[in-house]
C-alpha atoms as a PDB file:
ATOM      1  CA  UNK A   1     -23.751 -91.386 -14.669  1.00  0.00           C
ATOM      2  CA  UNK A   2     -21.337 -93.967 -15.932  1.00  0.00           C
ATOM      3  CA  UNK A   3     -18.512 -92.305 -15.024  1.00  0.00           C
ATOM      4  CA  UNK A   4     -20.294 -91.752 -10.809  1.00  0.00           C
ATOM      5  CA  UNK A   5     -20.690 -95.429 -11.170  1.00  0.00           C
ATOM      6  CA  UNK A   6     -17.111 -95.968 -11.843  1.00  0.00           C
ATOM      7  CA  UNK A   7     -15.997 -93.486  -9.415  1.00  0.00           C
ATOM      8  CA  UNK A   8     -18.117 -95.275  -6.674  1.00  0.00           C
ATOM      9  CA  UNK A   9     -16.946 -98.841  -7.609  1.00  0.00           C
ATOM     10  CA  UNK A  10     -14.928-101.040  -5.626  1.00  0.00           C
ATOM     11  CA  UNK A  11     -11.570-100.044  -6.556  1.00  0.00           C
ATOM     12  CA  UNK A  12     -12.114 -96.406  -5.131  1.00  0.00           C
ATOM     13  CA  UNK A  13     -14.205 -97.934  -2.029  1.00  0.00           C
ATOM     14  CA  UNK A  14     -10.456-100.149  -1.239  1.00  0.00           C
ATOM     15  CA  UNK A  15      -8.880 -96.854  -1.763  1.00  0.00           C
ATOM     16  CA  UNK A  16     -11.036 -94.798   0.354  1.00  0.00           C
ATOM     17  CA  UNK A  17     -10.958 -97.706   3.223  1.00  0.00           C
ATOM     18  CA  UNK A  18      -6.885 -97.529   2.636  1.00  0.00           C
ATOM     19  CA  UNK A  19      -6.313 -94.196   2.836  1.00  0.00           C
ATOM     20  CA  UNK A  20      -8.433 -94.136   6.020  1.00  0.00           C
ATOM     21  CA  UNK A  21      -6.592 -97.000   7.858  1.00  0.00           C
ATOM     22  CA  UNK A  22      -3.483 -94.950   7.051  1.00  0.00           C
ATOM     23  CA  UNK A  23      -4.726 -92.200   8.307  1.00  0.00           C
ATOM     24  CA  UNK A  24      -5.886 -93.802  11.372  1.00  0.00           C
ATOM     25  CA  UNK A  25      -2.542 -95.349  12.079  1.00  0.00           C
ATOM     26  CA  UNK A  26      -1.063 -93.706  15.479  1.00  0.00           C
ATOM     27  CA  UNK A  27       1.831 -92.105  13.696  1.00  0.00           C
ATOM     28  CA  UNK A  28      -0.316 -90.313  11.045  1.00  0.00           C
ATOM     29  CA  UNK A  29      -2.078 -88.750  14.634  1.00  0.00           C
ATOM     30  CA  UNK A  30       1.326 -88.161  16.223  1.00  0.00           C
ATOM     31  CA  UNK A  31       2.626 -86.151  12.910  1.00  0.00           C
ATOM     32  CA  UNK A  32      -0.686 -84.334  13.288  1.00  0.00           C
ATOM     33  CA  UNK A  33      -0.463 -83.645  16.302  1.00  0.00           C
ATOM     34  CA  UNK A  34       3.298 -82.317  15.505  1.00  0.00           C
ATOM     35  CA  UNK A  35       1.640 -79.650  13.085  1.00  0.00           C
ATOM     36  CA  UNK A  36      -0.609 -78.079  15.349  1.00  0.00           C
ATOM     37  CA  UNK A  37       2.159 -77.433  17.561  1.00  0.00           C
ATOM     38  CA  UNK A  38       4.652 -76.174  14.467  1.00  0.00           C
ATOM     39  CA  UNK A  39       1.964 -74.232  12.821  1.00  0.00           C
ATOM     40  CA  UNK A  40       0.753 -72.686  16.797  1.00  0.00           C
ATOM     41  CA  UNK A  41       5.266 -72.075  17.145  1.00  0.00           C
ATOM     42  CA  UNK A  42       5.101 -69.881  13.005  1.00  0.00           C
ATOM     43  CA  UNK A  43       1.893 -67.773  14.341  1.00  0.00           C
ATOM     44  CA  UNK A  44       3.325 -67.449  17.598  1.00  0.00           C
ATOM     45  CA  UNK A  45       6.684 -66.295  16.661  1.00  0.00           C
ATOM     46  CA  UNK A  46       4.820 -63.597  13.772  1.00  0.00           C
ATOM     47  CA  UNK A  47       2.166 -62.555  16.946  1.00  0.00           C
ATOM     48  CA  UNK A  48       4.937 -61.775  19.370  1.00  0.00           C
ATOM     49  CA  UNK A  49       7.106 -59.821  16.786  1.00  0.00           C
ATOM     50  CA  UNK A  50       3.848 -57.358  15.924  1.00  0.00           C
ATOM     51  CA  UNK A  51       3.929 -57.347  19.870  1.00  0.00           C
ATOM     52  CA  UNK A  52       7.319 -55.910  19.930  1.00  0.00           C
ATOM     53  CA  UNK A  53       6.581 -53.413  16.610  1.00  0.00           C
ATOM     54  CA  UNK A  54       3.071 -52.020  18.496  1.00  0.00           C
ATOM     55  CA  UNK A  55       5.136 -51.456  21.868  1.00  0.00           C
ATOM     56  CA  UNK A  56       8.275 -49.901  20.377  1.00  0.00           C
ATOM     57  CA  UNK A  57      10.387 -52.590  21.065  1.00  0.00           C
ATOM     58  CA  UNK A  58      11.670 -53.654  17.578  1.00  0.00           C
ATOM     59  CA  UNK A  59       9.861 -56.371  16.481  1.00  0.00           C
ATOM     60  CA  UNK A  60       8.255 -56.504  12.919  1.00  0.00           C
ATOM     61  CA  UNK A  61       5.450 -57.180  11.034  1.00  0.00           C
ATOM     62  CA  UNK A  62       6.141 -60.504   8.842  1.00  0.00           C
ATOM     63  CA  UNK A  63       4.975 -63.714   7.707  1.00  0.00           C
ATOM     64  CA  UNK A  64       5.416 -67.206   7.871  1.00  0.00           C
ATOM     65  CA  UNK A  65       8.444 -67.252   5.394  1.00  0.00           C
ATOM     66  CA  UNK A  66       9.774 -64.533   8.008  1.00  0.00           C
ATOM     67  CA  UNK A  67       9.378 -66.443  11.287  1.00  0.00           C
ATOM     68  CA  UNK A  68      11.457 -69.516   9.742  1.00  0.00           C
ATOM     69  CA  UNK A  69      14.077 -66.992   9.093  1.00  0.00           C
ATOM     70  CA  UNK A  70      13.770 -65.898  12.509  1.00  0.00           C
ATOM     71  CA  UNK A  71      13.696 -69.083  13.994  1.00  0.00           C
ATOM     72  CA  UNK A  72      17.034 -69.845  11.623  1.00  0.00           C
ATOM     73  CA  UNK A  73      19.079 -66.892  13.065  1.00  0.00           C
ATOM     74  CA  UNK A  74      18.397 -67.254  16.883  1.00  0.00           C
ATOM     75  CA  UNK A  75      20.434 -69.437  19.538  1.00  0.00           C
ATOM     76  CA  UNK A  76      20.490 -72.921  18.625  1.00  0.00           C
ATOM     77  CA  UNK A  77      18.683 -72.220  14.771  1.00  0.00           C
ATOM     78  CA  UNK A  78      19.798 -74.989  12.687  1.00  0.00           C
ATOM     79  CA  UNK A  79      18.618 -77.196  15.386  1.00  0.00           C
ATOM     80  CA  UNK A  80      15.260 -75.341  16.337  1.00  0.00           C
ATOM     81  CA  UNK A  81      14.142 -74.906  12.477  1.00  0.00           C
ATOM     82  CA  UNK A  82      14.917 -78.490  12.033  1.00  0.00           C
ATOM     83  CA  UNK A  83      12.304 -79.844  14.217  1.00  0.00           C
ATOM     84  CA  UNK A  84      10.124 -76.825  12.929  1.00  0.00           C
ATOM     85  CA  UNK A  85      10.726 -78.603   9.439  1.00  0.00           C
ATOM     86  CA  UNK A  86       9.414 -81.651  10.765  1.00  0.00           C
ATOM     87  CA  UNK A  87       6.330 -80.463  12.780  1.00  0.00           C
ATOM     88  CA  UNK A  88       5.489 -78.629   9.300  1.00  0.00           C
ATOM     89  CA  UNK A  89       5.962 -81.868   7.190  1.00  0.00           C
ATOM     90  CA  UNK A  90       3.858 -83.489   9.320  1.00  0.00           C
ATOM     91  CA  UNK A  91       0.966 -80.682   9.182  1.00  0.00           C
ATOM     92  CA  UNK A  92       1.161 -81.179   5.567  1.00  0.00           C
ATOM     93  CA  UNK A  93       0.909 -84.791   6.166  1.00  0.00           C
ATOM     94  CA  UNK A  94      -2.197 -84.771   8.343  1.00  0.00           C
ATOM     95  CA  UNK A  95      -3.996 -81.974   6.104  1.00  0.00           C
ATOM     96  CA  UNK A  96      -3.818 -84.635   3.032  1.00  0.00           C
ATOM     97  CA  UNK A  97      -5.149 -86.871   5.329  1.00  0.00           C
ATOM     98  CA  UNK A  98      -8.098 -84.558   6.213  1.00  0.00           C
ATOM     99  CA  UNK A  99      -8.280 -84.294   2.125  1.00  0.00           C
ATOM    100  CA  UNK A 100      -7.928 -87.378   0.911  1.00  0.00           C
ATOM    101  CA  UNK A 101      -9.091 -89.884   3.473  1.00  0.00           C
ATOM    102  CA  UNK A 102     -11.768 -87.088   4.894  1.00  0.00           C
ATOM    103  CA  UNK A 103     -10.681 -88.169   8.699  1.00  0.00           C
ATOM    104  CA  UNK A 104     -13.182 -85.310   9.291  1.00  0.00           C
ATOM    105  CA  UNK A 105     -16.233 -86.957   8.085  1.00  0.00           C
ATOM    106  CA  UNK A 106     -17.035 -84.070   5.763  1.00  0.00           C
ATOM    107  CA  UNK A 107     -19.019 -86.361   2.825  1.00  0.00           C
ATOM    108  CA  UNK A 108     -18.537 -86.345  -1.033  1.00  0.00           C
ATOM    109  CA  UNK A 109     -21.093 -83.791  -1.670  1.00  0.00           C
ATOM    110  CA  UNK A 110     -20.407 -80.115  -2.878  1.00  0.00           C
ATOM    111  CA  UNK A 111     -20.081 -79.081   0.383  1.00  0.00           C
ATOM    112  CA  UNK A 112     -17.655 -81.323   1.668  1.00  0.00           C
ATOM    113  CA  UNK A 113     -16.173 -81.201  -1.318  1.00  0.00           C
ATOM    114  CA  UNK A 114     -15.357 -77.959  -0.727  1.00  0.00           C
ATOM    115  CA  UNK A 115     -13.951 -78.034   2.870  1.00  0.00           C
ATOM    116  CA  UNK A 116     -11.973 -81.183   1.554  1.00  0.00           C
ATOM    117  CA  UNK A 117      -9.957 -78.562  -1.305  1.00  0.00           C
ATOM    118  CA  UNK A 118      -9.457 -76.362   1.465  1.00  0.00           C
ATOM    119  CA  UNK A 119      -7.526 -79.078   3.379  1.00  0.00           C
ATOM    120  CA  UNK A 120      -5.382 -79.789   0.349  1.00  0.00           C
ATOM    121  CA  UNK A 121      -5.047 -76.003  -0.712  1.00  0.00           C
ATOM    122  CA  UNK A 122      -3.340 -75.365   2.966  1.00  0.00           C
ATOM    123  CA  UNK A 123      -1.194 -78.589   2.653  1.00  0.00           C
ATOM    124  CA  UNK A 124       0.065 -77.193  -0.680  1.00  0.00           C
ATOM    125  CA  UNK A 125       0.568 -73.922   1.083  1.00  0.00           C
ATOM    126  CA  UNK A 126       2.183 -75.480   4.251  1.00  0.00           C
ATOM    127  CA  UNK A 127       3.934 -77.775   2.240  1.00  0.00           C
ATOM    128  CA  UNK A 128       5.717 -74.550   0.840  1.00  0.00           C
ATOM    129  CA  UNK A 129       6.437 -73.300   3.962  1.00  0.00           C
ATOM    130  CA  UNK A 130       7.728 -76.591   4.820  1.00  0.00           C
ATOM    131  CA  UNK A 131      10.411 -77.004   2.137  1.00  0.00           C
ATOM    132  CA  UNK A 132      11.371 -73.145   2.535  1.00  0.00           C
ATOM    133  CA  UNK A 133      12.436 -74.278   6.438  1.00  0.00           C
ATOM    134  CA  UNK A 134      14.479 -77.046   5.105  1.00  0.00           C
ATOM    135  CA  UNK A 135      16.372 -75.201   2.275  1.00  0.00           C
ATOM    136  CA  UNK A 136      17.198 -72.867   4.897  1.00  0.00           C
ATOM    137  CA  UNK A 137      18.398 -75.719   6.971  1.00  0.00           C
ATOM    138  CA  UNK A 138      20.581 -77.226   4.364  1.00  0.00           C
ATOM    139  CA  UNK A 139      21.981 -73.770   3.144  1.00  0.00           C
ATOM    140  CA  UNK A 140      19.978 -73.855  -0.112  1.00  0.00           C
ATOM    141  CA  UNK A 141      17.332 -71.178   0.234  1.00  0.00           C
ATOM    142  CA  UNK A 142      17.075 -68.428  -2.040  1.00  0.00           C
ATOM    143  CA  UNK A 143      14.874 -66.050  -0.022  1.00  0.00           C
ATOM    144  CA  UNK A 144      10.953 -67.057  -0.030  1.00  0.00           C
ATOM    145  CA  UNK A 145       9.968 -66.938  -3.834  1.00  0.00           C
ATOM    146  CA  UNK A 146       7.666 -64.597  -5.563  1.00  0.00           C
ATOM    147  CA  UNK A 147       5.226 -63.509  -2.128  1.00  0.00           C
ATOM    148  CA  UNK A 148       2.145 -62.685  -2.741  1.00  0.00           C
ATOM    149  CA  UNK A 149       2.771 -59.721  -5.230  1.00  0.00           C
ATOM    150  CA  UNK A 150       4.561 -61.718  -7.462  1.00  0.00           C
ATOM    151  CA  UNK A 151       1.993 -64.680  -7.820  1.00  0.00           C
ATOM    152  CA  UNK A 152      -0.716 -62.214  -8.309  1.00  0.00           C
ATOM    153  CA  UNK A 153       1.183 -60.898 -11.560  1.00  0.00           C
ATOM    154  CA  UNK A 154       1.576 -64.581 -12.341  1.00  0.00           C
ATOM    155  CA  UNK A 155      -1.870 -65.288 -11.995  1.00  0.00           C
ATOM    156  CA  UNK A 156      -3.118 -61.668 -14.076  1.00  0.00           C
ATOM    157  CA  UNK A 157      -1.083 -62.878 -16.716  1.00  0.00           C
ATOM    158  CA  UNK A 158      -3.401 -65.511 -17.209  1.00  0.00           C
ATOM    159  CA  UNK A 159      -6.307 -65.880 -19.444  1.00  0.00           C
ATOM    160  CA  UNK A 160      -9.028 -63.345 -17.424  1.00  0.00           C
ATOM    161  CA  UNK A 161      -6.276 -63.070 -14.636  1.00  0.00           C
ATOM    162  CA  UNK A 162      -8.040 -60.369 -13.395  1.00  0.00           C
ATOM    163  CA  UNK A 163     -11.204 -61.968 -12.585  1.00  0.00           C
ATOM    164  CA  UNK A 164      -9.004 -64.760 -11.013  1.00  0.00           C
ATOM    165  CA  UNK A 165      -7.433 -62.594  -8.416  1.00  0.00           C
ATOM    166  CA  UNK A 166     -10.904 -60.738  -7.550  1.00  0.00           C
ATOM    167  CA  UNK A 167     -11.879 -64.389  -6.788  1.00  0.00           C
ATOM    168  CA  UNK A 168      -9.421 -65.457  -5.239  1.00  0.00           C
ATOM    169  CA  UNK A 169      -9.711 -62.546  -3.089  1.00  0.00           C
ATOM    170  CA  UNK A 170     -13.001 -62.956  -2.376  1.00  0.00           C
ATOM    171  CA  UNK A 171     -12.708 -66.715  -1.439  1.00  0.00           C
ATOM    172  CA  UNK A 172      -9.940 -65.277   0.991  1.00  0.00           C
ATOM    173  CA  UNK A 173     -12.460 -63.004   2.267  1.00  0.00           C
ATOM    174  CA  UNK A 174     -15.380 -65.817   2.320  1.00  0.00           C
ATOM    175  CA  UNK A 175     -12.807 -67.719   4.423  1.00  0.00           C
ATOM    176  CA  UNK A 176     -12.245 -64.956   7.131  1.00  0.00           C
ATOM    177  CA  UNK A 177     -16.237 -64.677   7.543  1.00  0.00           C
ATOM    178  CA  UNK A 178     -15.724 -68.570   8.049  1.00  0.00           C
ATOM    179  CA  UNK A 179     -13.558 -67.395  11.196  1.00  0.00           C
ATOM    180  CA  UNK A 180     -15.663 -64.838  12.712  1.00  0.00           C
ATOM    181  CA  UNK A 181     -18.380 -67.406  12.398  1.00  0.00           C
ATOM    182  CA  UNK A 182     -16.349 -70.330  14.016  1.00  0.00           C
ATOM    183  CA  UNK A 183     -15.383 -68.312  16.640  1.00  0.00           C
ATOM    184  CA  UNK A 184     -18.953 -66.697  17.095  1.00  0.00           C
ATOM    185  CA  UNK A 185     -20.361 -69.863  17.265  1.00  0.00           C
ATOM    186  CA  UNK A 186     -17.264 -71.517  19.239  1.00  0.00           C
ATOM    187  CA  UNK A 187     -17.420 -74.224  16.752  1.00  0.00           C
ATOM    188  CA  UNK A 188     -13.653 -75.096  17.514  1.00  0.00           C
ATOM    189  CA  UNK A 189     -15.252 -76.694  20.724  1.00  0.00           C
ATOM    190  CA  UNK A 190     -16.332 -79.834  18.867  1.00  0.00           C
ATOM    191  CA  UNK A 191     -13.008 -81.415  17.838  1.00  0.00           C
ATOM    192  CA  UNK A 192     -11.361 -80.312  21.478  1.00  0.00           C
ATOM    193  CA  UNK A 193     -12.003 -82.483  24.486  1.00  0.00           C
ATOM    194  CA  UNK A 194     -11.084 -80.179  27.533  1.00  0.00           C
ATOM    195  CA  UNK A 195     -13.086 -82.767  30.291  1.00  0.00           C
ATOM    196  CA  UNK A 196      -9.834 -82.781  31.939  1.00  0.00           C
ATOM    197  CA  UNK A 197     -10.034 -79.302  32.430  1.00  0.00           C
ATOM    198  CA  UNK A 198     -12.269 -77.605  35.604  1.00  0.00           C
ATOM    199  CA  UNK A 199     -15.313 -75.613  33.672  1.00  0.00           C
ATOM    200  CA  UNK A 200     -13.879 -71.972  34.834  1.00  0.00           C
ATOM    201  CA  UNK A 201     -10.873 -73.010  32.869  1.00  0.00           C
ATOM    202  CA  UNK A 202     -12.461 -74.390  29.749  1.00  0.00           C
ATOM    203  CA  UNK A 203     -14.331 -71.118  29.816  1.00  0.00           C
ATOM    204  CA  UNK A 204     -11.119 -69.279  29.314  1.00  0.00           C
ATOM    205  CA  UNK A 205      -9.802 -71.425  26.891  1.00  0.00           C
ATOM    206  CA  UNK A 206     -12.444 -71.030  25.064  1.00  0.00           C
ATOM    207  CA  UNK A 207     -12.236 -66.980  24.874  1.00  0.00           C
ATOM    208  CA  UNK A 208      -8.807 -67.408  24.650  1.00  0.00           C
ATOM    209  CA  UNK A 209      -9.545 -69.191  21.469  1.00  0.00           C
ATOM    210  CA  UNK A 210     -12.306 -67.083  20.363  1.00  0.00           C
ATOM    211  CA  UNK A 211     -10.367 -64.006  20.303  1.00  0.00           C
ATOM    212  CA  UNK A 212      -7.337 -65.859  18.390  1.00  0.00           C
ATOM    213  CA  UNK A 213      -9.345 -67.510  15.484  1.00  0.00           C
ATOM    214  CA  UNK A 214     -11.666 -63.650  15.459  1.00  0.00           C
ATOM    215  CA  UNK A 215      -8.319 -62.129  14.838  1.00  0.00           C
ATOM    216  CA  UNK A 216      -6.796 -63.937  12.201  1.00  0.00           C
ATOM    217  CA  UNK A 217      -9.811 -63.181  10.665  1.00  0.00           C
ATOM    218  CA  UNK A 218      -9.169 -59.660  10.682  1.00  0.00           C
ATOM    219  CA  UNK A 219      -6.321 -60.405   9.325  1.00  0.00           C
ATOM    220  CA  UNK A 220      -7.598 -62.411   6.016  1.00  0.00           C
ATOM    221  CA  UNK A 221     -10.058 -59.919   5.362  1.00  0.00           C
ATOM    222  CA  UNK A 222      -7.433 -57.115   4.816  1.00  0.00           C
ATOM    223  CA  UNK A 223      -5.237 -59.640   2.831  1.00  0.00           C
ATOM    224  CA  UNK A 224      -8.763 -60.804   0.796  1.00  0.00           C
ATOM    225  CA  UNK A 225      -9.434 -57.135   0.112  1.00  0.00           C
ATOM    226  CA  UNK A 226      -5.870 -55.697  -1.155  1.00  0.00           C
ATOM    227  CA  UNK A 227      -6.297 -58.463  -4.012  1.00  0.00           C
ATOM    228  CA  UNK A 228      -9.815 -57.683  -4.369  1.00  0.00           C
ATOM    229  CA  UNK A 229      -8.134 -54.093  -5.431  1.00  0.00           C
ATOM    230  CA  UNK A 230      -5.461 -54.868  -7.122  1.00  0.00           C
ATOM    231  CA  UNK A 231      -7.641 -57.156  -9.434  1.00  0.00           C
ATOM    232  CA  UNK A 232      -9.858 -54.551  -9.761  1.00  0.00           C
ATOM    233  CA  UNK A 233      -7.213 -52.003 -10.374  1.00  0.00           C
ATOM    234  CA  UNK A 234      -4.941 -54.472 -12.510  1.00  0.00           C
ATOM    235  CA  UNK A 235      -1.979 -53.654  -9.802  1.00  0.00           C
ATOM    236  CA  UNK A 236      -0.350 -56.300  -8.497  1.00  0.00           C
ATOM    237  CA  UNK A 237       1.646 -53.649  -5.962  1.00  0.00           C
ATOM    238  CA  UNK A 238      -1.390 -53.422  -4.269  1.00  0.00           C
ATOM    239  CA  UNK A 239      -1.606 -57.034  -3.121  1.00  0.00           C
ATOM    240  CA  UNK A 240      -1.068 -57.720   0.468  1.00  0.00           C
ATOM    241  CA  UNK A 241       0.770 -61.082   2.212  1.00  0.00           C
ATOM    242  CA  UNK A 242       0.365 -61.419   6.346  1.00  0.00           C
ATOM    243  CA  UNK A 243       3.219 -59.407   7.228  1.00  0.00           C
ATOM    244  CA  UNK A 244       2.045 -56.159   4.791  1.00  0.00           C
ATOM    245  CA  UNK A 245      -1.203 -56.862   6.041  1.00  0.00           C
ATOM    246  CA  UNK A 246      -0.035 -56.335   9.702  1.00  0.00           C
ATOM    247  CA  UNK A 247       1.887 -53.178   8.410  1.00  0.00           C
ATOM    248  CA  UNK A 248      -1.620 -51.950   6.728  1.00  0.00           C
ATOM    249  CA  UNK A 249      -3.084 -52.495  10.342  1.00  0.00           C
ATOM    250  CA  UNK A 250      -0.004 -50.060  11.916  1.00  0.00           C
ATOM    251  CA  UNK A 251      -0.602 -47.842   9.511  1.00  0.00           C
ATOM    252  CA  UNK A 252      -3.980 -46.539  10.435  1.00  0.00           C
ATOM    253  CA  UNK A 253      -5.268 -44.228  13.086  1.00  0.00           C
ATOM    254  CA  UNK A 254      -3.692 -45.613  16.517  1.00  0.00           C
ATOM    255  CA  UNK A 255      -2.242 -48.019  14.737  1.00  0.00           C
ATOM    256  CA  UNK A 256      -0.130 -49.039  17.877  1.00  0.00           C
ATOM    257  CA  UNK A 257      -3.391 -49.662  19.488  1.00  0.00           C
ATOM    258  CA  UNK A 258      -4.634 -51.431  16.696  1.00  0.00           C
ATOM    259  CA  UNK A 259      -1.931 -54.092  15.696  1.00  0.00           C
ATOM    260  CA  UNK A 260      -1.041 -54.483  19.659  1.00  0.00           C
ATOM    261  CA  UNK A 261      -4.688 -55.975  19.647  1.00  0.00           C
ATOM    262  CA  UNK A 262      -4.301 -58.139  16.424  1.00  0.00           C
ATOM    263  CA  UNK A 263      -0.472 -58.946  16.960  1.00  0.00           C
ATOM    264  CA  UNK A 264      -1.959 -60.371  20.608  1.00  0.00           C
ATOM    265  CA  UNK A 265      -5.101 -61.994  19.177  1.00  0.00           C
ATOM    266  CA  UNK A 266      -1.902 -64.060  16.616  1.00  0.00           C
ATOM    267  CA  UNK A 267      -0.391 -65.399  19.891  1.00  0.00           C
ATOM    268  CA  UNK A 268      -3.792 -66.110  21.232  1.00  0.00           C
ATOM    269  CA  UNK A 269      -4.344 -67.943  17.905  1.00  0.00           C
ATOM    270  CA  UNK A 270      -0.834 -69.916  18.467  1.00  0.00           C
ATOM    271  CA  UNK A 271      -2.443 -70.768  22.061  1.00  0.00           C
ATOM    272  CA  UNK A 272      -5.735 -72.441  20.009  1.00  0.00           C
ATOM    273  CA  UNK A 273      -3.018 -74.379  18.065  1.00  0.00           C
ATOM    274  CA  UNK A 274      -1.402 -75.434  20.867  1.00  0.00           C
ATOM    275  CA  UNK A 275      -4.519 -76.986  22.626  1.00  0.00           C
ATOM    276  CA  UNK A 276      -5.584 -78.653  19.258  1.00  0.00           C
ATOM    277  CA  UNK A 277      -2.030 -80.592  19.258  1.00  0.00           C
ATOM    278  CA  UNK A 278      -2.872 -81.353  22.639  1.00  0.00           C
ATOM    279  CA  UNK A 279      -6.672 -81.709  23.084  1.00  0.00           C
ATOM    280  CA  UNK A 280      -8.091 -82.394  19.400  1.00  0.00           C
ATOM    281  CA  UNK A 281      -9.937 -85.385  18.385  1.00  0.00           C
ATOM    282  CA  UNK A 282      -8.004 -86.753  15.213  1.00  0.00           C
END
């Protein structure tokens, strides 16, 4: 009890009200704003590349890590992957914010709690991303680090590793029944203000969106269940990043059909990022 009373005193009420005003302050909004768009330009660029793998045009199935590179080696790359760098910093930025100063209203109870590691877990993970891009702009980058099948090992190493990587994979798979709910429910719609927007259009935003958040939930769920396996089978091999997962997807019976589908539900994803750098409430 002592230590909730010291934890709710004064000196973490100033810090609470600080980090809010901070996060309040129209740049921290603009650099928000910044990594919606970069974060709607990484799914976009992986969505349109499954695209072009489905249709037999080239294309690929990768990840985030691979659509920096991609961005890096087309017309203009140092340049393009430079503001990319930016927009991503700033994502990182504004999911702190959503951490630390809860701009989301989310409460200090286990729940919110909760949501609030979330927010810092994908700033860690963005912030990754982030510093990848600008190795790669400075010259300095040594490929994209262990991937998923190397920090799986890492983590079975571990005192009952095993157990950690069946949870983690089930918290990835928790999190993709988090997206089939949101867009079920169309829960997005209460952080975007569309008014501007005539209602037949804000109905097609909204599917739009519906079928992009419903798809990278497909997506999580095959990633959440290849490290439910390979805990299970103590195989790291057998865990599964975003582009493998995509791969998995072409793999199956009409799997053209199939990853056409989820590749276009990505870019309809990147559209829902889009409208929350332009529409959200922050």
């Amino acid at each position: 009890m002592a230590t909730m009373d010291v934890m709710r005193g004064p000196g973490m009420d100033r810090l609470s009200r600080g980090a809010k005003e901070a996060a309040n302050h129209p740049w921290a909004k603009k650099l928000g704003r910044m990594g919606y768009a970069a974060k709607g330009c990484v799914y976009a660029i992986i969505g349109v590349l499954a695209l072009k793998l489905a249709a037999g045009e080239g294309g690929r199935a990768t990840d985030s890590h691979g659509a920096v590179a991609t961005v890096a080696q087309g017309p203009f790359g140092i340049v393009l992957l430079s503001l990319l760098a930016v927009g991503l910093v700033g994502y990182v930025v504004w999911r702190f914010a959503q951490a630390f100063a809860d701009t989301e209203d989310k409460g200090s109870d286990a729940k919110g709690i909760a949501t609030r590691a979330m927010y810092f877990v994908s700033g860690v993970i963005y912030g990754s991303l982030a510093l990848f891009a600008v190795k790669t702009v400075v010259g300095s980058s040594q490929g994209k680090g262990k991937g998923t099948q190397g920090w799986t090992a890492t983590l079975m190493e571990q005192p009952f590793g095993r157990v950690l990587v069946v949870l983690v994979g089930l918290g990835i798979i928790g999190f993709a029944v988090k997206q089939f709910h949101t867009a079920w429910k169309a829960k997005f719609r209460e952080k975007l203000t569309l008014t501007g927007l005539a209602a037949t259009h804000q109905h097609r935003v909204e599917r739009v969106c519906q079928f992009g958040i419903a798809a990278r939930g497909v997506v999580f769920t095959v990633i959440g269940g290849f490290l439910v396996l390979a805990g299970v089978d103590a195989n790291p091999g057998e865990a599964k990043g975003l582009g493998e997962a995509l791969a998995v997807v072409a793999r199956q019976p009409a799997g053209d059909v199939l990853l056409g589908v989820v590749a276009a539900g990505l870019v309809a994803y990147a559209a829902y990022l889009f409208l929350q750098a332009r529409y959200r409430e922050l």
